[in-house]
PDB file of N, CA and C in Angstrom:
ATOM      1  N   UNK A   1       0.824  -1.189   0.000  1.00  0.00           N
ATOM      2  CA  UNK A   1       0.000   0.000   0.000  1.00  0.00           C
ATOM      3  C   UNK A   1       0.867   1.252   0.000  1.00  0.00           C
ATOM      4  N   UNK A   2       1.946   1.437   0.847  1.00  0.00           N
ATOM      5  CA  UNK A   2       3.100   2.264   1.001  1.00  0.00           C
ATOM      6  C   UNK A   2       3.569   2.588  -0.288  1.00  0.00           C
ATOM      7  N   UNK A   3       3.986   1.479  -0.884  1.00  0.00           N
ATOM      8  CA  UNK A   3       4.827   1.767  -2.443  1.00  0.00           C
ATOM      9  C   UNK A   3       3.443   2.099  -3.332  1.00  0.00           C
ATOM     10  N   UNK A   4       2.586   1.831  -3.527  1.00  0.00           N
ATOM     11  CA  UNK A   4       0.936   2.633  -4.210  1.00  0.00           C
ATOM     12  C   UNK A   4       1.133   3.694  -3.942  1.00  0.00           C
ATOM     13  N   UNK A   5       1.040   4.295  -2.476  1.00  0.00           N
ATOM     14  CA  UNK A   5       1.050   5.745  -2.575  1.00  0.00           C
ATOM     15  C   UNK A   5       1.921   6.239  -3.051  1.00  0.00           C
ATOM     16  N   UNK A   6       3.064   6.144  -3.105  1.00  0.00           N
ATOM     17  CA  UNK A   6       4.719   6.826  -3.048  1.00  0.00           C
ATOM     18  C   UNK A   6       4.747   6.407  -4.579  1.00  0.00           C
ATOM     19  N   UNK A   7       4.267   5.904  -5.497  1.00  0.00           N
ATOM     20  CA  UNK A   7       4.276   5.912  -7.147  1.00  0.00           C
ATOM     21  C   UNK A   7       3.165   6.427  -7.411  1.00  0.00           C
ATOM     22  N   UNK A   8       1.924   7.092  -6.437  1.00  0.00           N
ATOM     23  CA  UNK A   8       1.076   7.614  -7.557  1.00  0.00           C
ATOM     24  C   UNK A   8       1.404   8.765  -6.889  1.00  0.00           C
ATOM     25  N   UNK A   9       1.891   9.330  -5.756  1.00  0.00           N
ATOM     26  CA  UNK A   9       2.142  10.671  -5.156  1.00  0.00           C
ATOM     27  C   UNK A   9       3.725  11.051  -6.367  1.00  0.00           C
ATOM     28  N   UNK A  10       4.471  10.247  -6.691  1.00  0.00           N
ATOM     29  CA  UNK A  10       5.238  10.677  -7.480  1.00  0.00           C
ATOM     30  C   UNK A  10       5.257  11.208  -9.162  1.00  0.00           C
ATOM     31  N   UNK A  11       4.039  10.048  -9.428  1.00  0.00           N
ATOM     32  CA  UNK A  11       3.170  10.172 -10.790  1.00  0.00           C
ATOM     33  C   UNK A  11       2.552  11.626 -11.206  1.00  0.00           C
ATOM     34  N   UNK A  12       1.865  11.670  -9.936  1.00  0.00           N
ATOM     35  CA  UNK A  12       1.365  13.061  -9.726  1.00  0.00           C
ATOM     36  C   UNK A  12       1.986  14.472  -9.344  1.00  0.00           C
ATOM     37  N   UNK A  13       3.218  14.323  -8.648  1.00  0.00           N
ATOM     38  CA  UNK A  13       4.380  15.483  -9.283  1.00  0.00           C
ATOM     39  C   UNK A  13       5.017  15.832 -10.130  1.00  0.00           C
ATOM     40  N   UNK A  14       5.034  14.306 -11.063  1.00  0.00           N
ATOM     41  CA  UNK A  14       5.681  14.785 -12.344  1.00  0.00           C
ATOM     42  C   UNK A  14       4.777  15.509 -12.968  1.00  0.00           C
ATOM     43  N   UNK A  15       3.703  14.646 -13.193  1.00  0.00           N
ATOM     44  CA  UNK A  15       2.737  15.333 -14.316  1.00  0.00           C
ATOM     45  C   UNK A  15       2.484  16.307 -14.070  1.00  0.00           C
ATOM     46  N   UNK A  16       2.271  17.009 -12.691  1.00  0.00           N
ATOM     47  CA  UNK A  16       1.957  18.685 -12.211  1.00  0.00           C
ATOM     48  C   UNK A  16       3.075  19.311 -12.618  1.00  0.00           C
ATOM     49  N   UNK A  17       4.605  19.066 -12.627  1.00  0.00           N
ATOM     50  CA  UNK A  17       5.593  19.721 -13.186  1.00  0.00           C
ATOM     51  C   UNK A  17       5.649  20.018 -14.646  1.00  0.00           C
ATOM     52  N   UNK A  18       4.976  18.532 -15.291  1.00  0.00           N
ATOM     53  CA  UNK A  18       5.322  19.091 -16.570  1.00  0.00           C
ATOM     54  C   UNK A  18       3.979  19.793 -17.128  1.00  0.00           C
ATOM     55  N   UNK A  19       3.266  19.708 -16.630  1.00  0.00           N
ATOM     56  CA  UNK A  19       1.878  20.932 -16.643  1.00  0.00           C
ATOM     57  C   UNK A  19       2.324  22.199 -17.040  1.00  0.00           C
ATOM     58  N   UNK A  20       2.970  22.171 -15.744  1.00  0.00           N
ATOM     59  CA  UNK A  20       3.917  23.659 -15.591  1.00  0.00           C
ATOM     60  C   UNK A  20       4.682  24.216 -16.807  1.00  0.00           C
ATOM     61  N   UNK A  21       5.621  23.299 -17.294  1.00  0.00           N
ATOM     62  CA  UNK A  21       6.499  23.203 -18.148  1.00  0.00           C
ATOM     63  C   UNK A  21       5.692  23.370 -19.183  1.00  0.00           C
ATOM     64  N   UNK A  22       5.270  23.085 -19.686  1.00  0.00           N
ATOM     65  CA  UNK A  22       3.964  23.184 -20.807  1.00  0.00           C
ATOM     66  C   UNK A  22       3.416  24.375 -21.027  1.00  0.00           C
ATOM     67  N   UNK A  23       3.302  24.894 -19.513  1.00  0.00           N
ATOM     68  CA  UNK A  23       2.603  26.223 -19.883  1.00  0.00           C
ATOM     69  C   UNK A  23       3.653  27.477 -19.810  1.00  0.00           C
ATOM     70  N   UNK A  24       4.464  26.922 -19.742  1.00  0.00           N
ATOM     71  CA  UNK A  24       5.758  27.984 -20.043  1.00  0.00           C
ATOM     72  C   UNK A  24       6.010  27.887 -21.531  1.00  0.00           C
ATOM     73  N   UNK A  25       6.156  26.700 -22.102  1.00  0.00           N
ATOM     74  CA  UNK A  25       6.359  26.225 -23.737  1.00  0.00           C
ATOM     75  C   UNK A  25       5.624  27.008 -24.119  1.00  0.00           C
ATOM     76  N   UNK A  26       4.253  27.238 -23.619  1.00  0.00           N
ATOM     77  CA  UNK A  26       3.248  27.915 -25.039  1.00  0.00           C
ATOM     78  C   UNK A  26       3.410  29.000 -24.605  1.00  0.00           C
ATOM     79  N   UNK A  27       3.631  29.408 -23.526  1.00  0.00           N
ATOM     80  CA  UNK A  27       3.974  31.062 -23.292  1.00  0.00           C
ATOM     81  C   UNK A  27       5.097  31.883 -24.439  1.00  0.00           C
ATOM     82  N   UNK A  28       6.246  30.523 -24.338  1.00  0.00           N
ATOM     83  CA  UNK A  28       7.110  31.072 -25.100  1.00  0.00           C
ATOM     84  C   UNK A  28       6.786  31.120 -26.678  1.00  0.00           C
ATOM     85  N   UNK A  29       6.091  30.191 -26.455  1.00  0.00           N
ATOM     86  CA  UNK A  29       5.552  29.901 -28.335  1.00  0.00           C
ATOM     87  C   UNK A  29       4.366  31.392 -28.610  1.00  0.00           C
ATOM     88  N   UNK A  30       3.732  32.083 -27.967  1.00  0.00           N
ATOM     89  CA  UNK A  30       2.803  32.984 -27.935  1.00  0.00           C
ATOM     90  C   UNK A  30       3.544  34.197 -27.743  1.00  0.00           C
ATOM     91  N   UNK A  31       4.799  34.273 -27.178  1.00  0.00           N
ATOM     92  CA  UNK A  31       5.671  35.522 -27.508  1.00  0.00           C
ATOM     93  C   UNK A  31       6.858  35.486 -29.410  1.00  0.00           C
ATOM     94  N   UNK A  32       7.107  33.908 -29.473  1.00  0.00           N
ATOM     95  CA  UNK A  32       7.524  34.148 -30.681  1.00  0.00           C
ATOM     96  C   UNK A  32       6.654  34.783 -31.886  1.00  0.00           C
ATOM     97  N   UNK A  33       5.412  34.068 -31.685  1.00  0.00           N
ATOM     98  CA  UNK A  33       4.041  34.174 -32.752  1.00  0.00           C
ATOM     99  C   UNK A  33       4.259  35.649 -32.937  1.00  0.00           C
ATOM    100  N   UNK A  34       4.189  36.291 -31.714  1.00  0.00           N
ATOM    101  CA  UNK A  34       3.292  37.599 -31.847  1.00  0.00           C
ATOM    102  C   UNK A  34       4.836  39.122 -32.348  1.00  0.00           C
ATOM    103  N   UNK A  35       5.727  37.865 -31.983  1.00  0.00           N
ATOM    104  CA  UNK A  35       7.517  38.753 -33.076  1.00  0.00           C
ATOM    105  C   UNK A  35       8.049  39.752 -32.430  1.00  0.00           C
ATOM    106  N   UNK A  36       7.369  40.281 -31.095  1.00  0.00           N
ATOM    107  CA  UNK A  36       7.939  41.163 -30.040  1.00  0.00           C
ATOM    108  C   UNK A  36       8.132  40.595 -28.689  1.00  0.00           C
ATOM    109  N   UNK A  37       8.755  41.193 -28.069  1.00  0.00           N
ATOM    110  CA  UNK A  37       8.567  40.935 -26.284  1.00  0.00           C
ATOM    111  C   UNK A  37       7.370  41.707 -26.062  1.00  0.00           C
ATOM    112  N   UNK A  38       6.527  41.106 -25.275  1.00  0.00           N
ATOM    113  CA  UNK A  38       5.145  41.996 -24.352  1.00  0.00           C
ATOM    114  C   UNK A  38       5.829  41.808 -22.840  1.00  0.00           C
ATOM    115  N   UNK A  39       6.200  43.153 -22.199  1.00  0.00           N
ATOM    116  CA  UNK A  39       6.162  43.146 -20.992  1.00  0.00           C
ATOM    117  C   UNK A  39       4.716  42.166 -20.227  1.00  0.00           C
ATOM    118  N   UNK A  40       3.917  42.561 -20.965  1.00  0.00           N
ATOM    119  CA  UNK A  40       2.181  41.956 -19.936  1.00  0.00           C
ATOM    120  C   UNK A  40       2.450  40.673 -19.937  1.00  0.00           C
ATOM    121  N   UNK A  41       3.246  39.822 -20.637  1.00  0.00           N
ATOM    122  CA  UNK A  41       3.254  37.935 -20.457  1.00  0.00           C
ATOM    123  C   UNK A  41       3.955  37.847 -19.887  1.00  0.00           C
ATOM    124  N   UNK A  42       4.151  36.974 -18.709  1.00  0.00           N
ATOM    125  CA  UNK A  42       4.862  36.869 -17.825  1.00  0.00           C
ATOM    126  C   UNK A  42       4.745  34.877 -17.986  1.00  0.00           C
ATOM    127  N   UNK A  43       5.642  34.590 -17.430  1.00  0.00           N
ATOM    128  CA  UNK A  43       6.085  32.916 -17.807  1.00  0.00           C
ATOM    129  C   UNK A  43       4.683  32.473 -16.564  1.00  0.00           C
ATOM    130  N   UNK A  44       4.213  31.087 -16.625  1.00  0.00           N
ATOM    131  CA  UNK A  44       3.588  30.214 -15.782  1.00  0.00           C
ATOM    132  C   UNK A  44       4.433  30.356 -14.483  1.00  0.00           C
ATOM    133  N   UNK A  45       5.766  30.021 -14.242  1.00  0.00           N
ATOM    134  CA  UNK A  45       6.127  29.254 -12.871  1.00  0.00           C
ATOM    135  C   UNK A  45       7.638  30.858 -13.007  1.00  0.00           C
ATOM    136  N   UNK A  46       7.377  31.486 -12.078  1.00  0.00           N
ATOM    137  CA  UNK A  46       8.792  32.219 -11.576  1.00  0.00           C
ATOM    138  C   UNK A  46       9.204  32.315 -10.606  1.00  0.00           C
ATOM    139  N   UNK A  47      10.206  32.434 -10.250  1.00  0.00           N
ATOM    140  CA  UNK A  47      11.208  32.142  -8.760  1.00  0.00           C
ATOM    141  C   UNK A  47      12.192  33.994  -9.243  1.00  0.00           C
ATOM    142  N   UNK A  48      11.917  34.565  -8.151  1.00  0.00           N
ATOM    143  CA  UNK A  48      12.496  35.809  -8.125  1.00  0.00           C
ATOM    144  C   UNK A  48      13.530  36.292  -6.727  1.00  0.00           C
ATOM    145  N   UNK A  49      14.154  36.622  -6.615  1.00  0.00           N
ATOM    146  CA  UNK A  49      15.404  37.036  -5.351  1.00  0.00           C
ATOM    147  C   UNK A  49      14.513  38.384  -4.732  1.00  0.00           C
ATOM    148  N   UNK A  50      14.128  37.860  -3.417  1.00  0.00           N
ATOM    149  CA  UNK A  50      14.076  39.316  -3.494  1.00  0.00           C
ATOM    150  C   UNK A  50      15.125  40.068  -2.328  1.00  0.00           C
ATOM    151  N   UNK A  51      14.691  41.578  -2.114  1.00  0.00           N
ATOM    152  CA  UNK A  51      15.811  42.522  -1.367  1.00  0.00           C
ATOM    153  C   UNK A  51      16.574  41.750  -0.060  1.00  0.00           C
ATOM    154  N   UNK A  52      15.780  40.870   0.442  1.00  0.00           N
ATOM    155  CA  UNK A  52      15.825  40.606   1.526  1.00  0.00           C
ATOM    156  C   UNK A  52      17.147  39.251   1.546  1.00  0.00           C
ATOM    157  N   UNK A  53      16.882  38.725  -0.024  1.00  0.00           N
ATOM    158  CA  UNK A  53      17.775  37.501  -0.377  1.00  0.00           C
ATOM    159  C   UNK A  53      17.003  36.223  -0.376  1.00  0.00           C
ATOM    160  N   UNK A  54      15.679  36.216   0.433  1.00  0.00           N
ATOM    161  CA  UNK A  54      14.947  35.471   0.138  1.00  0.00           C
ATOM    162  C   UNK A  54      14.129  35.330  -1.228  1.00  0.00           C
ATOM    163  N   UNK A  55      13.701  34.174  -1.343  1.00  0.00           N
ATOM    164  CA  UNK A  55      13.391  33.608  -2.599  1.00  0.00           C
ATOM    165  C   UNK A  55      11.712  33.765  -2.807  1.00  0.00           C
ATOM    166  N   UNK A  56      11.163  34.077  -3.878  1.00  0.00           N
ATOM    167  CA  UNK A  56       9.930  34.353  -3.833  1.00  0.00           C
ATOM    168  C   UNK A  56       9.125  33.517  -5.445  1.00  0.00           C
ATOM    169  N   UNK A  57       8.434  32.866  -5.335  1.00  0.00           N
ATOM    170  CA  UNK A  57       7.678  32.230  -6.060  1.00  0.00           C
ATOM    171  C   UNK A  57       6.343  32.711  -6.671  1.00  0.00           C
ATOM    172  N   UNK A  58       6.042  32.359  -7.971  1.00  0.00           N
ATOM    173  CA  UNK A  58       4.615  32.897  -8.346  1.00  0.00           C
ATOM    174  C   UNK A  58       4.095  32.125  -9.495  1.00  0.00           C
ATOM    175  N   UNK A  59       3.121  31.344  -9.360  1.00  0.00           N
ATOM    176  CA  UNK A  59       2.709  30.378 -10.135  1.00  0.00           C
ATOM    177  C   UNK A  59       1.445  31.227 -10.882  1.00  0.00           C
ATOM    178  N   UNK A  60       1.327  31.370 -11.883  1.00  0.00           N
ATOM    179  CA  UNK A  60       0.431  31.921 -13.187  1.00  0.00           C
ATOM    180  C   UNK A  60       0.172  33.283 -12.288  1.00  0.00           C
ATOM    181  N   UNK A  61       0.974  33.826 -12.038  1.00  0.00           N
ATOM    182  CA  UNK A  61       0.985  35.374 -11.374  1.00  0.00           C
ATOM    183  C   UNK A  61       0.646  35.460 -10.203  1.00  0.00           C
ATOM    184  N   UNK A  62       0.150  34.655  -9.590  1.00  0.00           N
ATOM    185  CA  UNK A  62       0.085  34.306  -7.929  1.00  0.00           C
ATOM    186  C   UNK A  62       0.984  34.282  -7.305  1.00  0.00           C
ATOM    187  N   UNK A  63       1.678  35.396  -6.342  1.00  0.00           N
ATOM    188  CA  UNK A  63       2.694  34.668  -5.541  1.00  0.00           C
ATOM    189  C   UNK A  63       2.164  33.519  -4.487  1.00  0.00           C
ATOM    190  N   UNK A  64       3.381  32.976  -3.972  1.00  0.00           N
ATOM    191  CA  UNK A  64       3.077  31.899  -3.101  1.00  0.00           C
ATOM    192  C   UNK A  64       3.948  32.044  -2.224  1.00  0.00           C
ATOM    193  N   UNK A  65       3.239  32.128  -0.793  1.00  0.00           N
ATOM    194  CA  UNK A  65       4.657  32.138   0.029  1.00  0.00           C
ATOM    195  C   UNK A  65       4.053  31.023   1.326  1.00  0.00           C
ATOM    196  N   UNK A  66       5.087  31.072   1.784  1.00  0.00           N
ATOM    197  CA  UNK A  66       5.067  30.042   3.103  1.00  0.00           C
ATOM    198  C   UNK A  66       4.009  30.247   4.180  1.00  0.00           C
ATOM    199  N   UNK A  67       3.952  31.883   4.482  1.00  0.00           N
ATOM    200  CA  UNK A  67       2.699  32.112   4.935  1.00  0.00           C
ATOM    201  C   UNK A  67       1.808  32.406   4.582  1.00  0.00           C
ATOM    202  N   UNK A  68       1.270  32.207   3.289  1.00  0.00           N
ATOM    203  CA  UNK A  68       0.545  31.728   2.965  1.00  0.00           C
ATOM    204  C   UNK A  68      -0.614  30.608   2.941  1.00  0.00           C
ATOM    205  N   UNK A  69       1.049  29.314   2.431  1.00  0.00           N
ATOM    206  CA  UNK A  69       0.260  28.317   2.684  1.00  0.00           C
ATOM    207  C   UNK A  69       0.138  27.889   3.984  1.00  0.00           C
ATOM    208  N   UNK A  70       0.089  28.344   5.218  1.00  0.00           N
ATOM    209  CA  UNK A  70      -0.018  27.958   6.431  1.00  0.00           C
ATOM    210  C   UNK A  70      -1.443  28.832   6.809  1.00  0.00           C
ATOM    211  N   UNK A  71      -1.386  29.873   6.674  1.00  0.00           N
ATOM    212  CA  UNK A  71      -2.744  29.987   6.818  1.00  0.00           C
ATOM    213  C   UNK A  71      -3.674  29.519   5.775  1.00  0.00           C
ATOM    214  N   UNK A  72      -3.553  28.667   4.246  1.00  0.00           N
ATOM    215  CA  UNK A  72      -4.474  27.864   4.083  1.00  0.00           C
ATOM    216  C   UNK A  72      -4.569  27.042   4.451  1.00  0.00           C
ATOM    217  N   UNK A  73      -3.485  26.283   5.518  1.00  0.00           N
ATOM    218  CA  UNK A  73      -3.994  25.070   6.187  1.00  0.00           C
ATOM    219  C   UNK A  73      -4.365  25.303   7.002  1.00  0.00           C
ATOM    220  N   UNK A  74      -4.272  26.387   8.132  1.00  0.00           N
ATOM    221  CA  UNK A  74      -5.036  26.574   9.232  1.00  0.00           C
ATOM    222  C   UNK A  74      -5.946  26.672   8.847  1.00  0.00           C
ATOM    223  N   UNK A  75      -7.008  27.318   7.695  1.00  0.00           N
ATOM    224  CA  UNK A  75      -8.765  27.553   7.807  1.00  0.00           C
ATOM    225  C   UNK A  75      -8.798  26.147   7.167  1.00  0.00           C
ATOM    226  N   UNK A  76      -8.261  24.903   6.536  1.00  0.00           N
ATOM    227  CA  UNK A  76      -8.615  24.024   6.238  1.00  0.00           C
ATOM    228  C   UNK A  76      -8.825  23.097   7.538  1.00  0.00           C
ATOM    229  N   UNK A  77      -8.296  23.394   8.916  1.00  0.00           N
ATOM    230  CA  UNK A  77      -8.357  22.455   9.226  1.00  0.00           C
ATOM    231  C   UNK A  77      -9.359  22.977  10.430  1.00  0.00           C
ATOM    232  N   UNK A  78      -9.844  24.529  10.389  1.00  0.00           N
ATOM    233  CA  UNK A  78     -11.035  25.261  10.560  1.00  0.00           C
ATOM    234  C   UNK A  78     -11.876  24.631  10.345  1.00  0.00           C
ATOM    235  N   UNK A  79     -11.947  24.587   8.909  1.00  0.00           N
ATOM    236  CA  UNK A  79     -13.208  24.299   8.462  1.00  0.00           C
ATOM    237  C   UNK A  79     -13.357  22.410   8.423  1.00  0.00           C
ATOM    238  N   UNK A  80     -12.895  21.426   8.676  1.00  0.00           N
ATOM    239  CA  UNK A  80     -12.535  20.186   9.211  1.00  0.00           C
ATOM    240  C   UNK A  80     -13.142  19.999  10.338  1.00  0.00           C
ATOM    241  N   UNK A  81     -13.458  21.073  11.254  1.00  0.00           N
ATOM    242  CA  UNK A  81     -13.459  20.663  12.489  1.00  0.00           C
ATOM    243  C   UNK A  81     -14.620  20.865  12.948  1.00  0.00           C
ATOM    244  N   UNK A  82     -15.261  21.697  12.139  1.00  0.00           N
ATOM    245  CA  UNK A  82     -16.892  21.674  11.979  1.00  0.00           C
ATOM    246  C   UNK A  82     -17.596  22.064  10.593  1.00  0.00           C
ATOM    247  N   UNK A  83     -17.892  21.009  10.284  1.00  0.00           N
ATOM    248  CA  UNK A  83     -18.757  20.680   8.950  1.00  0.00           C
ATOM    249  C   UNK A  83     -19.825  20.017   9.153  1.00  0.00           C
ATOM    250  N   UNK A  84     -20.997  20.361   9.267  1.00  0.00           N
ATOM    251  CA  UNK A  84     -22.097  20.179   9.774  1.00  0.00           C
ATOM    252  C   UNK A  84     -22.733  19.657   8.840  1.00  0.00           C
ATOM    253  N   UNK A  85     -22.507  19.724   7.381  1.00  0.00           N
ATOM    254  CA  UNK A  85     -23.383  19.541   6.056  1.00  0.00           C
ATOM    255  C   UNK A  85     -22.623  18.413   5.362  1.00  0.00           C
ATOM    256  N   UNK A  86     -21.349  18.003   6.056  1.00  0.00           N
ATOM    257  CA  UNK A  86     -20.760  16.191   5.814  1.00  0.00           C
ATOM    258  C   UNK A  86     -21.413  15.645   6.670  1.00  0.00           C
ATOM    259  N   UNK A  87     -21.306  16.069   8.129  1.00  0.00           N
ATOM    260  CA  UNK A  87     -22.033  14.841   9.247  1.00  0.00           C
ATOM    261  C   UNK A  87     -23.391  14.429   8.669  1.00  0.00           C
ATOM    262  N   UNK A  88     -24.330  15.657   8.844  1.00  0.00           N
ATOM    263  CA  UNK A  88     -25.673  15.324   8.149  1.00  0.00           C
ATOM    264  C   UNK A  88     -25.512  14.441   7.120  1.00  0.00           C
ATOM    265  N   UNK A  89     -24.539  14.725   5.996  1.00  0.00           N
ATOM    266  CA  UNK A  89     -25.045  13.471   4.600  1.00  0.00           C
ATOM    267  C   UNK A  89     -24.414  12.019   5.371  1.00  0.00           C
ATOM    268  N   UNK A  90     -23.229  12.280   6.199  1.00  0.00           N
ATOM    269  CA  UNK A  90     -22.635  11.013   6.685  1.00  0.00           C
ATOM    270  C   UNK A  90     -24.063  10.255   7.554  1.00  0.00           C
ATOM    271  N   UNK A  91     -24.384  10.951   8.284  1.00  0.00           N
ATOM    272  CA  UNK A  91     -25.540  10.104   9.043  1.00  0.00           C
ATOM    273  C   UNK A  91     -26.997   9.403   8.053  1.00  0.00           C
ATOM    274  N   UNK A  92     -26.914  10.649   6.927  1.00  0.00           N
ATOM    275  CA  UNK A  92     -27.822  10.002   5.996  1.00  0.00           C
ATOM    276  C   UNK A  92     -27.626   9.061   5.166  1.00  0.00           C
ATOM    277  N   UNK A  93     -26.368   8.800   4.954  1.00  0.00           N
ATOM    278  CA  UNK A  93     -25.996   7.892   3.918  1.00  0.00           C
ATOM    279  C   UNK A  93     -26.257   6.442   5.234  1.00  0.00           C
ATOM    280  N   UNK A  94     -25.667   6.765   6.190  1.00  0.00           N
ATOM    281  CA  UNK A  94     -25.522   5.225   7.011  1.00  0.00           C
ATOM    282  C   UNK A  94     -27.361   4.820   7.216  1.00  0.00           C
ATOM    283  N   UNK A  95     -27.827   5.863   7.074  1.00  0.00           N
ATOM    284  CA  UNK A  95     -29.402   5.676   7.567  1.00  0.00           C
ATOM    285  C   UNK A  95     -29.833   4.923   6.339  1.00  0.00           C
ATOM    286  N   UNK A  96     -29.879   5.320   4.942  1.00  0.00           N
ATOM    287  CA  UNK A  96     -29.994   4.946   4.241  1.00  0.00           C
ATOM    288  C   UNK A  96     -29.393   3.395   3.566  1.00  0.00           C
ATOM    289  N   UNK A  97     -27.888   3.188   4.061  1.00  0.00           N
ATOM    290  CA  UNK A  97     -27.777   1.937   3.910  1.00  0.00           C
ATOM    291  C   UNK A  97     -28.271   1.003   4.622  1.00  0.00           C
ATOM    292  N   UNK A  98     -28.119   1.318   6.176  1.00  0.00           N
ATOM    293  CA  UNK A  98     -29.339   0.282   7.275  1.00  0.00           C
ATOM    294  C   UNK A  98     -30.807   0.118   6.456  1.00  0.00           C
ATOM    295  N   UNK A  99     -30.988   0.928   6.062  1.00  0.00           N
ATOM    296  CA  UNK A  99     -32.546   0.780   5.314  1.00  0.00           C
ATOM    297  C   UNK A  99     -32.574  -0.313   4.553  1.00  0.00           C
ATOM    298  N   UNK A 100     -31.658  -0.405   3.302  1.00  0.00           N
ATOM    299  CA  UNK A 100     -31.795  -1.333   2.650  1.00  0.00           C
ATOM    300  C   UNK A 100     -31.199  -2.581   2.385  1.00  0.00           C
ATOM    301  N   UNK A 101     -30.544  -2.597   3.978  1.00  0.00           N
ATOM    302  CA  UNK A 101     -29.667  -3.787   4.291  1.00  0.00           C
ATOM    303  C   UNK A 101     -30.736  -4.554   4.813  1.00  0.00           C
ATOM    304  N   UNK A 102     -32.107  -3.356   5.638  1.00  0.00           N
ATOM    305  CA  UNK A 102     -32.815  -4.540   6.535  1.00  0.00           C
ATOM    306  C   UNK A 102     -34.234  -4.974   5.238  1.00  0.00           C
ATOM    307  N   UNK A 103     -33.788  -3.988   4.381  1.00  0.00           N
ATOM    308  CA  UNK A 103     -34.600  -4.639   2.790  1.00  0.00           C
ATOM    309  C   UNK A 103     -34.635  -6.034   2.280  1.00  0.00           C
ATOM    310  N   UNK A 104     -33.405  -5.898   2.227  1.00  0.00           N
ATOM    311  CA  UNK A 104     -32.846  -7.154   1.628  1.00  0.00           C
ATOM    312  C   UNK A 104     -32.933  -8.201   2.393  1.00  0.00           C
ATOM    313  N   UNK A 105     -32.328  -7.759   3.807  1.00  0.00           N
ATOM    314  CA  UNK A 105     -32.500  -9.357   4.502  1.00  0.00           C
ATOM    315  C   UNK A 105     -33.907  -9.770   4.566  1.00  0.00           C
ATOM    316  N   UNK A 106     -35.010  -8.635   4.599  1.00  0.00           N
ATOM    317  CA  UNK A 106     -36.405  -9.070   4.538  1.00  0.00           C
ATOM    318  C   UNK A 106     -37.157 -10.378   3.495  1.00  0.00           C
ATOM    319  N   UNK A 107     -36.124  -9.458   2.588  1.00  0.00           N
ATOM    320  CA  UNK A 107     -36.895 -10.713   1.168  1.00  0.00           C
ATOM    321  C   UNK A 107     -35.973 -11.404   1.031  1.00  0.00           C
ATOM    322  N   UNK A 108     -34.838 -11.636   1.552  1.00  0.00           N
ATOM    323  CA  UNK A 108     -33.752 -13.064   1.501  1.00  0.00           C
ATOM    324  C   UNK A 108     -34.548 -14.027   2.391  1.00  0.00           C
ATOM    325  N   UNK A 109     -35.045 -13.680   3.559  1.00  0.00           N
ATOM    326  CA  UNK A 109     -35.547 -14.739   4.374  1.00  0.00           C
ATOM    327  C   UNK A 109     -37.491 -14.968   4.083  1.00  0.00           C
ATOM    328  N   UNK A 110     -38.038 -14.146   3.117  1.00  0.00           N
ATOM    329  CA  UNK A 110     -39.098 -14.194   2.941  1.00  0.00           C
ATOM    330  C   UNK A 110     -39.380 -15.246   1.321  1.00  0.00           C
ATOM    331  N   UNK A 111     -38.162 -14.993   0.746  1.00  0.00           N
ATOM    332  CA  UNK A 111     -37.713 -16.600  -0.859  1.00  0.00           C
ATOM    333  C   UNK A 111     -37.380 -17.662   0.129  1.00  0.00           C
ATOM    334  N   UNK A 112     -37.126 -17.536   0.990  1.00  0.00           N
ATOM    335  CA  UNK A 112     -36.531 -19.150   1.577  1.00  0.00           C
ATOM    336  C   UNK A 112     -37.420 -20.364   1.659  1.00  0.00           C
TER     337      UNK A 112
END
């Protein structure tokens, strides 16, 4: 199960990389087409220095930074911790399978 995850978690970084890569290709192919540089296109994936010496990232013009993604995991795990509209379908779904578990056993023992 270990080696499943760890080849499709790897499967799935490549292919997100070369996503990436891809959309840099046609970026570049959409600045040759057009026979000038456009300041306004900017590449898919950039990594920039900034003043500080730290390193700064920006995926399709989004930066991304570390605190960032920490406060999207904090409201993810916000919102995890009360979801009121999973429990409800969770309790409905189990209600619903008891239902037609005690269906079935009805008319399994009612052909006998």
């Amino acid at each position: 199960m270990i080696k499943f995850m760890l080849k499709s978690f790897l499967l799935i970084s490549v292919l997100f990389i070369l996503v990436l890569f891809g959309m840099q290709h046609a970026n570049d192919g959409i600045r040759n087409m057009k026979g000038y540089n456009d300041p306004n296109f900017e590449g898919a994936f950039q990594i920039t220095e900034a003043e500080s010496g730290d390193l700064e990232a920006a995926v399709l013009g989004e930066r991304v930074t570390s605190h960032d993604i920490q406060e999207k995991h904090q409201k993810l795990q916000e919102m995890e911790a009360f979801n009121i509209f999973s429990k409800i379908g969770a309790k409905f779904s189990e209600g619903i399978a008891f239902f037609f578990q005690k269906i079935l056993e009805f008319i399994t023992k009612t052909t006998e």
